[in-house]
N, C-alpha and C. Protein backbone atom coordinates (compact mmCIF):
# COMPACT_ATOMS: atom_id res chain seq x y z
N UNK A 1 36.67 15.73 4.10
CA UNK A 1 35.37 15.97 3.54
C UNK A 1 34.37 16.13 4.68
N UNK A 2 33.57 17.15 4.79
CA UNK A 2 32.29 17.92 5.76
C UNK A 2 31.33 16.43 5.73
N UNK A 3 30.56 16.11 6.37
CA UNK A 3 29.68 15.53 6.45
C UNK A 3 28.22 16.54 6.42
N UNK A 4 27.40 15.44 5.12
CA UNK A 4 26.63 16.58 4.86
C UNK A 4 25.46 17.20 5.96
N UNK A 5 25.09 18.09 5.96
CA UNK A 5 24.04 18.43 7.28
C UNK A 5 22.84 17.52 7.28
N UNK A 6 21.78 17.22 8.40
CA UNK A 6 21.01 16.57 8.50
C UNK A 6 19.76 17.61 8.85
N UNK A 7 18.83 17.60 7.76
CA UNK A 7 18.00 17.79 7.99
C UNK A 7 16.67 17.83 8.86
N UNK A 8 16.23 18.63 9.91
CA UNK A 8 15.18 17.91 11.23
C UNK A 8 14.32 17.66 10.28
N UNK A 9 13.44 16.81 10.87
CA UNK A 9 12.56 16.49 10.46
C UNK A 9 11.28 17.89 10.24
N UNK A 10 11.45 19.01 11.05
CA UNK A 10 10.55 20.40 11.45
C UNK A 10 10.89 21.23 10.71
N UNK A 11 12.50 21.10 9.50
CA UNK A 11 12.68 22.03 8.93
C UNK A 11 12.16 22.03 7.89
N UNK A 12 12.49 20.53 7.52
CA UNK A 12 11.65 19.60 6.03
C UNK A 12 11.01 20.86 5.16
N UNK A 13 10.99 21.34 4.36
CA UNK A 13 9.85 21.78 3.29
C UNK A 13 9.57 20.57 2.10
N UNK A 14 8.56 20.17 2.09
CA UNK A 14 8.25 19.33 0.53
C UNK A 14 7.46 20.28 -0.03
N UNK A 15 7.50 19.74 -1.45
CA UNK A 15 6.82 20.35 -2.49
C UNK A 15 5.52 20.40 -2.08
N UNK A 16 4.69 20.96 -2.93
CA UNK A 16 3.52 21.50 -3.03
C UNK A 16 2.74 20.26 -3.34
N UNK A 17 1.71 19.77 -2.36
CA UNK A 17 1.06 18.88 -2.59
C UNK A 17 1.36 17.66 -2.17
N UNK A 18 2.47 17.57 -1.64
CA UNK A 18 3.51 16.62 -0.57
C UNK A 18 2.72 16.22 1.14
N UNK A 19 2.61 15.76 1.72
CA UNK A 19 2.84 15.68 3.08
C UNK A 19 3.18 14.34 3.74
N UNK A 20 3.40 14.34 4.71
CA UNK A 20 3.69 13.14 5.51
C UNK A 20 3.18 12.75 6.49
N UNK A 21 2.48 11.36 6.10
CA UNK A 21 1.53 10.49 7.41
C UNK A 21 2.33 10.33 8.15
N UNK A 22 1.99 11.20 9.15
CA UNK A 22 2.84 10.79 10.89
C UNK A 22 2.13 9.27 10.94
N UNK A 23 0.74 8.58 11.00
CA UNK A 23 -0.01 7.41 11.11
C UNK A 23 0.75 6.54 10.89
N UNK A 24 1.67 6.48 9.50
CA UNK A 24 2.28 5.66 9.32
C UNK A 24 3.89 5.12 9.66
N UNK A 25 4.04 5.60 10.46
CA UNK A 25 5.67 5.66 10.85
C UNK A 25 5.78 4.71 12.41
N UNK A 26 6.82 3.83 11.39
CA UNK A 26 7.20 2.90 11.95
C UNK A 26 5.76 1.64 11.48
N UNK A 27 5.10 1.55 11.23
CA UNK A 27 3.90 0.95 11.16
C UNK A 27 4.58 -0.66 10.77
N UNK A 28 4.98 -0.47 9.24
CA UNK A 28 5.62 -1.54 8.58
C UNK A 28 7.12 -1.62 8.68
N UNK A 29 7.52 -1.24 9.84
CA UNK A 29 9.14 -1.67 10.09
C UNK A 29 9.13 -3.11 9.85
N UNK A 30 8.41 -3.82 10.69
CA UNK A 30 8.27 -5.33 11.15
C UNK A 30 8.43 -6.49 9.45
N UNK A 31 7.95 -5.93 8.28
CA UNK A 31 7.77 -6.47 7.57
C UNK A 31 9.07 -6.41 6.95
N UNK A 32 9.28 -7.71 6.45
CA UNK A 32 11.17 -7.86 5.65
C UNK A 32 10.88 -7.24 3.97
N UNK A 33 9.95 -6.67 3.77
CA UNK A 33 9.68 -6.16 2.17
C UNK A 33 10.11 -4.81 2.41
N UNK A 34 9.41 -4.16 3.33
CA UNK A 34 9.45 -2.84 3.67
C UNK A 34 10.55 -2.53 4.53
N UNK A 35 11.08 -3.54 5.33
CA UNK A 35 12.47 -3.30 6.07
C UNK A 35 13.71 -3.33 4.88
N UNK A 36 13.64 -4.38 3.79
CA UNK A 36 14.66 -4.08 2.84
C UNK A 36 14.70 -2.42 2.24
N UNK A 37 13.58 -2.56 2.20
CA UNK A 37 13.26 -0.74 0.91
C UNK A 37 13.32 0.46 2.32
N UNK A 38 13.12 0.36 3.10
CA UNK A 38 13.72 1.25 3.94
C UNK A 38 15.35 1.40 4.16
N UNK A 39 15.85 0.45 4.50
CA UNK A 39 17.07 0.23 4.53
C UNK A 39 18.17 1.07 3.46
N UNK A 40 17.25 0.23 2.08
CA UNK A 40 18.16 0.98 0.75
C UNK A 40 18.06 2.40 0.70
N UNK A 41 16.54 2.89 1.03
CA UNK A 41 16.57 4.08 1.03
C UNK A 41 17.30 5.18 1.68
N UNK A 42 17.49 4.54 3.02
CA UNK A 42 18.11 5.22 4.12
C UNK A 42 19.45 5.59 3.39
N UNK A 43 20.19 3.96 3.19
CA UNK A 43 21.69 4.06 2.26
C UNK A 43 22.01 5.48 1.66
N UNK A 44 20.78 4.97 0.85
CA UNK A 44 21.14 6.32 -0.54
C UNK A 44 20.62 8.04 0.28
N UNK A 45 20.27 7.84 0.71
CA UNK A 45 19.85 9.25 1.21
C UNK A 45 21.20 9.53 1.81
N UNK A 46 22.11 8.58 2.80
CA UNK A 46 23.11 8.88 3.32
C UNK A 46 24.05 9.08 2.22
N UNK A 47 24.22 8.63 1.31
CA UNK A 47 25.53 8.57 0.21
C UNK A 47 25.01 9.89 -0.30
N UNK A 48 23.73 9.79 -1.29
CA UNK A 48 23.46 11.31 -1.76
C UNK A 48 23.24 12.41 -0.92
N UNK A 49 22.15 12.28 -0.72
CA UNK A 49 21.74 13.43 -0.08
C UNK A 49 19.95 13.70 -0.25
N UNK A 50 19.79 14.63 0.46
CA UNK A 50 18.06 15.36 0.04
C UNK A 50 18.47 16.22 -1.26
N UNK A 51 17.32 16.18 -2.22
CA UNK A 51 17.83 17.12 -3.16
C UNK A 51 17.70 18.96 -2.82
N UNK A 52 17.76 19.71 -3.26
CA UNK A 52 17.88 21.19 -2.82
C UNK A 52 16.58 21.47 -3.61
N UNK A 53 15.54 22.34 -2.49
CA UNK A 53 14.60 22.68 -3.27
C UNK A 53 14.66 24.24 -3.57
């Protein structure tokens, strides 16, 4: 089984009305609320995937 491709971060398209605070990155690593929900998220992004826009 292929491992699925990784998206750069420069190719990214989001939807319409989408964007992303560079400000905030990494900001709340430090915190164990936001380090759990990052974590899971990461998980599932690795198991699923980005969806196809």
């Amino acid at each position: 089984m292929k491992p699925k491709k990784q998206i750069k971060p420069a190719k990214l398209k989001l939807p319409k009305g989408f964007s992303i605070d560079k400000t905030l990155n990494g900001k709340y690593d430090d915190q164990p609320f936001f380090k759990d929900k990052t974590e899971r998220a990461n998980r599932i992004l690795k198991t699923v995937g980005l969806p196809k826009l």
